[in-house]
N, C-alpha and C. Protein backbone atom coordinates (compact mmCIF):
# COMPACT_ATOMS: atom_id res chain seq x y z
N UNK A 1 174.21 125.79 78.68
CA UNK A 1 173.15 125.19 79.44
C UNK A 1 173.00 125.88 80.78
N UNK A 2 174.36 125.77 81.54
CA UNK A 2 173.99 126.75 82.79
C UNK A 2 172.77 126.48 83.66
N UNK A 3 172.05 127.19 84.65
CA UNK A 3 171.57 126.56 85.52
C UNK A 3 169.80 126.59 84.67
N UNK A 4 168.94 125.63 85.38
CA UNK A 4 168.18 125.49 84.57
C UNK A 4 166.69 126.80 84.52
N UNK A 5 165.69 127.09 83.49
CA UNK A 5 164.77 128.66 84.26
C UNK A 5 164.30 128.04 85.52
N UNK A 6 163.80 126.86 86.03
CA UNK A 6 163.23 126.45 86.99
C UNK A 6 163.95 126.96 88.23
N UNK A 7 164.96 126.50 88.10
CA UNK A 7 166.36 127.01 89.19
C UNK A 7 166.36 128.50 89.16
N UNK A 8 166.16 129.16 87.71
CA UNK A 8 166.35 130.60 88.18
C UNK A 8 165.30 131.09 88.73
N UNK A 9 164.35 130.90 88.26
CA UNK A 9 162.95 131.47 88.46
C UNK A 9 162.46 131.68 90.39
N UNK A 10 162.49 129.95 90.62
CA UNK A 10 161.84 129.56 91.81
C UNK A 10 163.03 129.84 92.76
N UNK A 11 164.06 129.68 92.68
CA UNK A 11 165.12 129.40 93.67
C UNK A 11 165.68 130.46 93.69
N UNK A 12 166.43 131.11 92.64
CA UNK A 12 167.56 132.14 92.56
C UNK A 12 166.40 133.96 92.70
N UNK A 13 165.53 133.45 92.55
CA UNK A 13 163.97 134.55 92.42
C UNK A 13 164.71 135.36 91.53
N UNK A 14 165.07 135.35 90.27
CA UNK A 14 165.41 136.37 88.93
C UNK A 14 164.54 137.37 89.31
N UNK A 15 165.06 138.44 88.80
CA UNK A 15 164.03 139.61 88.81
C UNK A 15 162.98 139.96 89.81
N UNK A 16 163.82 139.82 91.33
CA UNK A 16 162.96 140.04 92.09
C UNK A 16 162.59 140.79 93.10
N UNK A 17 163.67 141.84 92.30
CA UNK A 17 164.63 142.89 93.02
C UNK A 17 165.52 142.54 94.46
N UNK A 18 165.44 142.83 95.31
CA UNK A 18 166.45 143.02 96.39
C UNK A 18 166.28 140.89 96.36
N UNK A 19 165.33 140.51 96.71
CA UNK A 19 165.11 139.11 96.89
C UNK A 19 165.92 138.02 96.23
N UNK A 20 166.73 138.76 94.74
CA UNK A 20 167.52 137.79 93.98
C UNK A 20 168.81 137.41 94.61
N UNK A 21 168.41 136.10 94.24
CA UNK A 21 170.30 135.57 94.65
C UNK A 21 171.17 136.93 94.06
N UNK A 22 171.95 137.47 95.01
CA UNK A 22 173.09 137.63 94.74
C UNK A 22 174.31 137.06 93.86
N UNK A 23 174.56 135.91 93.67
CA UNK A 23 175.13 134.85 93.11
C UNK A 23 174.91 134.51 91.74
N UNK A 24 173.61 134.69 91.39
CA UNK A 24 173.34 134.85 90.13
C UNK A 24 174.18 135.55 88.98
N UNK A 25 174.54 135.35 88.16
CA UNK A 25 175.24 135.69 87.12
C UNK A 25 174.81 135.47 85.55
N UNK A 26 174.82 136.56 85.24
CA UNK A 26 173.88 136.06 83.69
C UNK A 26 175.12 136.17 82.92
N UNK A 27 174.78 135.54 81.85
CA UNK A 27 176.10 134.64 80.75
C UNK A 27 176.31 136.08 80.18
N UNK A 28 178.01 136.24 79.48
CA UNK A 28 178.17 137.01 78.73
C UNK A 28 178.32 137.12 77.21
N UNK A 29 178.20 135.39 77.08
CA UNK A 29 177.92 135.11 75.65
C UNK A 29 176.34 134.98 75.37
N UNK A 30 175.48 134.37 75.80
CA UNK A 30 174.41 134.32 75.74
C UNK A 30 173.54 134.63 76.78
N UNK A 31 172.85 136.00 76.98
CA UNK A 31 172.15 136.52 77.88
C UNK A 31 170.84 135.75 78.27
N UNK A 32 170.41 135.08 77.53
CA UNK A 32 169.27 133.97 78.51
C UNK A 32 169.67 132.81 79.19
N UNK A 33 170.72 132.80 79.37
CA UNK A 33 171.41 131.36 80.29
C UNK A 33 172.30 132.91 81.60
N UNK A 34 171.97 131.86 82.70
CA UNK A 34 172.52 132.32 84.00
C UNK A 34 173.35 131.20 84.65
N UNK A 35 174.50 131.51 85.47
CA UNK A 35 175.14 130.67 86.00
C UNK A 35 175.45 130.60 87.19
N UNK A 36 175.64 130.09 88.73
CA UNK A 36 175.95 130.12 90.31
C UNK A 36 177.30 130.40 90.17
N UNK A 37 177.42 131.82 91.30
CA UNK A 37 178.83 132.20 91.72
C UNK A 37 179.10 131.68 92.74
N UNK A 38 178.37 131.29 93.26
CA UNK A 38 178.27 131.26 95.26
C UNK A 38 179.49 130.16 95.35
N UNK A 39 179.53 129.22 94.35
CA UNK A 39 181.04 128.32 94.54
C UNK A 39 182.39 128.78 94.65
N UNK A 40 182.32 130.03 93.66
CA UNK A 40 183.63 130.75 93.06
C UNK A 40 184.13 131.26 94.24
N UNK A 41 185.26 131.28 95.04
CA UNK A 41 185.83 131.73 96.54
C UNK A 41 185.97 133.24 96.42
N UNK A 42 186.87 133.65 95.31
CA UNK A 42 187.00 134.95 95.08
C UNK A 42 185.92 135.42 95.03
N UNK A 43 185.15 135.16 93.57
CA UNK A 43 184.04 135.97 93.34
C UNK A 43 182.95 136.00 93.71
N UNK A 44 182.72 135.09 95.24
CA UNK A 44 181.64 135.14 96.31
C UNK A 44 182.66 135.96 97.28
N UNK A 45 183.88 136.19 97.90
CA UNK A 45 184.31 136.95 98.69
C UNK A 45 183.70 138.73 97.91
N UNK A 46 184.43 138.85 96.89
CA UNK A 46 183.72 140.55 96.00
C UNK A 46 182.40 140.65 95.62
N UNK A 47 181.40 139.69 96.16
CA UNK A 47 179.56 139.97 95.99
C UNK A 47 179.89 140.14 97.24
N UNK A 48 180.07 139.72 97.88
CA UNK A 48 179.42 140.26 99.47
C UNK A 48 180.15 141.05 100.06
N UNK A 49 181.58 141.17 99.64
CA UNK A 49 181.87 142.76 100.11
C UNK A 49 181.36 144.01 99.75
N UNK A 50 180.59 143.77 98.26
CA UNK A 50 180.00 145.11 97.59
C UNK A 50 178.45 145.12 98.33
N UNK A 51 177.85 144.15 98.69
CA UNK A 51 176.42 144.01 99.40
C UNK A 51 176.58 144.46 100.85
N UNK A 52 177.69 144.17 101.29
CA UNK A 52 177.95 144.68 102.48
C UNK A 52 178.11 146.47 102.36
N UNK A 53 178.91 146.59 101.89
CA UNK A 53 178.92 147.94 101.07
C UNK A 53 177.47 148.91 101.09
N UNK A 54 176.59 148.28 100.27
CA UNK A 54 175.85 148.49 99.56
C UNK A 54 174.60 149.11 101.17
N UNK A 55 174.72 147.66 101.97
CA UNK A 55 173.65 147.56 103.05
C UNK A 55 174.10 149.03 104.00
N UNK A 56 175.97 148.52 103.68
CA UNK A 56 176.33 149.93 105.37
C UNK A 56 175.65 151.51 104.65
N UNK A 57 175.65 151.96 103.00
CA UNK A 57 175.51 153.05 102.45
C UNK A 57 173.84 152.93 102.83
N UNK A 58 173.05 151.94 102.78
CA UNK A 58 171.55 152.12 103.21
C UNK A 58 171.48 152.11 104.13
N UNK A 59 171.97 151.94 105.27
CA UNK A 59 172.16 152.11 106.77
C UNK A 59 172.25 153.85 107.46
N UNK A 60 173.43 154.45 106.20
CA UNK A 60 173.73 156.05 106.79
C UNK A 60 172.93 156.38 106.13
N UNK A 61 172.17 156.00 104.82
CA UNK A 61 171.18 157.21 104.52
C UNK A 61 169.34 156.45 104.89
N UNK A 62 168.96 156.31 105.66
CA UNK A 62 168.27 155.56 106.52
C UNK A 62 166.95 155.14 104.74
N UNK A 63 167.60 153.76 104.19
CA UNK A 63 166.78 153.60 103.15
C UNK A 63 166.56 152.05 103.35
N UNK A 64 165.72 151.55 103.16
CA UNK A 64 165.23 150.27 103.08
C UNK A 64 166.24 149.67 101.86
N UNK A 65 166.78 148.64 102.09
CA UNK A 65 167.62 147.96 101.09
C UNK A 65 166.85 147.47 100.30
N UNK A 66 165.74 146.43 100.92
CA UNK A 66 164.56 146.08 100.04
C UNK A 66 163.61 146.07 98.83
N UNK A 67 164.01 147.75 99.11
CA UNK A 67 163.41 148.50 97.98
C UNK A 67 163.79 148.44 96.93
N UNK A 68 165.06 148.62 96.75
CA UNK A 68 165.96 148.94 95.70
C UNK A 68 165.97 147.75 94.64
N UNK A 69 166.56 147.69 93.71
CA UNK A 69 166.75 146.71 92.96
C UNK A 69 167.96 145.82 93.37
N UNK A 70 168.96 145.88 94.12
CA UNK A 70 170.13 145.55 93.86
C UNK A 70 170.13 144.05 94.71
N UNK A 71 170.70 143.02 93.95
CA UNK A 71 170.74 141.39 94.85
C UNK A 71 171.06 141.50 96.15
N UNK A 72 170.02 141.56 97.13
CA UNK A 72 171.20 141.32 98.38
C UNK A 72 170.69 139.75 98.98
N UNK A 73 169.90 139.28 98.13
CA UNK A 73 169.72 137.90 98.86
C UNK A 73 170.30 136.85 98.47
N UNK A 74 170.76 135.66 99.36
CA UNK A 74 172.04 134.59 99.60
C UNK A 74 171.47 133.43 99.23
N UNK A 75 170.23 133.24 98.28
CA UNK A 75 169.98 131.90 98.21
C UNK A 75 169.44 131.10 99.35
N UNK A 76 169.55 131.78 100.56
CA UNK A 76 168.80 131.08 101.56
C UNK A 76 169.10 129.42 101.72
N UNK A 77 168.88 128.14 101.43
CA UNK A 77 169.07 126.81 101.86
C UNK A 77 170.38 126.55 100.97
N UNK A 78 170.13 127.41 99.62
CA UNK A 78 170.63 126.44 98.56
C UNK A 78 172.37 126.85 98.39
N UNK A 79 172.83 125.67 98.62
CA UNK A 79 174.51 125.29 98.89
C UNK A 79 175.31 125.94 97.55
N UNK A 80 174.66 126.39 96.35
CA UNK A 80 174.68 126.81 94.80
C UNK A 80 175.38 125.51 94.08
N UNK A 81 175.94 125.71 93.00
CA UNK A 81 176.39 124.99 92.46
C UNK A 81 177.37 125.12 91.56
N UNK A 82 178.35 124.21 91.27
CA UNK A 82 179.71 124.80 90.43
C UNK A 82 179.80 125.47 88.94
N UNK A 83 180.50 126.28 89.01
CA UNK A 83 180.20 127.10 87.67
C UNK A 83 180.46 125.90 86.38
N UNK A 84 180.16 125.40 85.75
CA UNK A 84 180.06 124.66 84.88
C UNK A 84 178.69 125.19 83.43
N UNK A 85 178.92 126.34 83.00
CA UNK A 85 178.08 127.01 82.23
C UNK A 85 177.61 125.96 81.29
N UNK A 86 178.36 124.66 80.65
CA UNK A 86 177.95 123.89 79.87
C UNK A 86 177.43 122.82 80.04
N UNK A 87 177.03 122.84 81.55
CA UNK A 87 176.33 121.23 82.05
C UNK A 87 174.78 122.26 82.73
N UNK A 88 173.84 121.44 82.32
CA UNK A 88 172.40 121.76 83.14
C UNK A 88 172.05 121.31 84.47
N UNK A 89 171.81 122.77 85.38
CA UNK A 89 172.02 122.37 86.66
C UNK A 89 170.55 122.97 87.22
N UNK A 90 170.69 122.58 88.29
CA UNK A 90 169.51 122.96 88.92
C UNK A 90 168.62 122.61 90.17
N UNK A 91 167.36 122.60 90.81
CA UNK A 91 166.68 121.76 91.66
C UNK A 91 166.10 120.45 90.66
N UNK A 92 165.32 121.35 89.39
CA UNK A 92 165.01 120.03 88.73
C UNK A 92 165.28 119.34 87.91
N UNK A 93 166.73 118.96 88.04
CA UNK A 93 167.25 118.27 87.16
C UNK A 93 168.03 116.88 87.68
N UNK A 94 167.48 115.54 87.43
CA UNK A 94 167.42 114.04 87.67
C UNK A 94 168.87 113.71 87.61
N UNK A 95 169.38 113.72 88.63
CA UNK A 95 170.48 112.81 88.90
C UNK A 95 170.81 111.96 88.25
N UNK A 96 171.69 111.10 87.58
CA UNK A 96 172.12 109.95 87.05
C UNK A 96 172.22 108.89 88.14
């Protein structure tokens, strides 16, 4: 189930080049379900050391990060949510 397309689409901006969550993670059993890293401590510490990475190498060779395809965006408001690939998560999904 993983997070819901609404969540990926509008929020996480899939495919939106530089603009995509970073955090985003697409399933390795089933490639149309995606799941939030931004909870995971480790594996939000190694996205943003490689984005950091990524920004200082577009920095010395004077290139717009923007451009490129690669996630460097943080989700902006959204706090993410716990990796739980088998529960449906999302903005629009109704609380109990």
């Amino acid at each position: 189930m993983a997070l819901t397309d609404k969540q990926v689409q509008h929020r996480c901006l899939y495919a939106a080049g530089a603009a995509q969550c970073r955090y985003l993670e697409q399933d390795r059993l089933d490639w149309r379900k995606f799941n939030c890293t931004k909870t995971l401590a480790g594996r939000k510490l190694a996205i943003d050391k490689a984005v950091r990475k990524y920004l200082k190498e577009c920095a010395q060779k004077k290139r717009d990060p923007n451009q490129g395809w690669t996630a460097i965006g943080d989700g902006g408001t959204c706090k993410g949510y716990p990796y739980l690939p088998a529960v449906k998560q999302g903005y629009d999904v109704k609380k109990p």
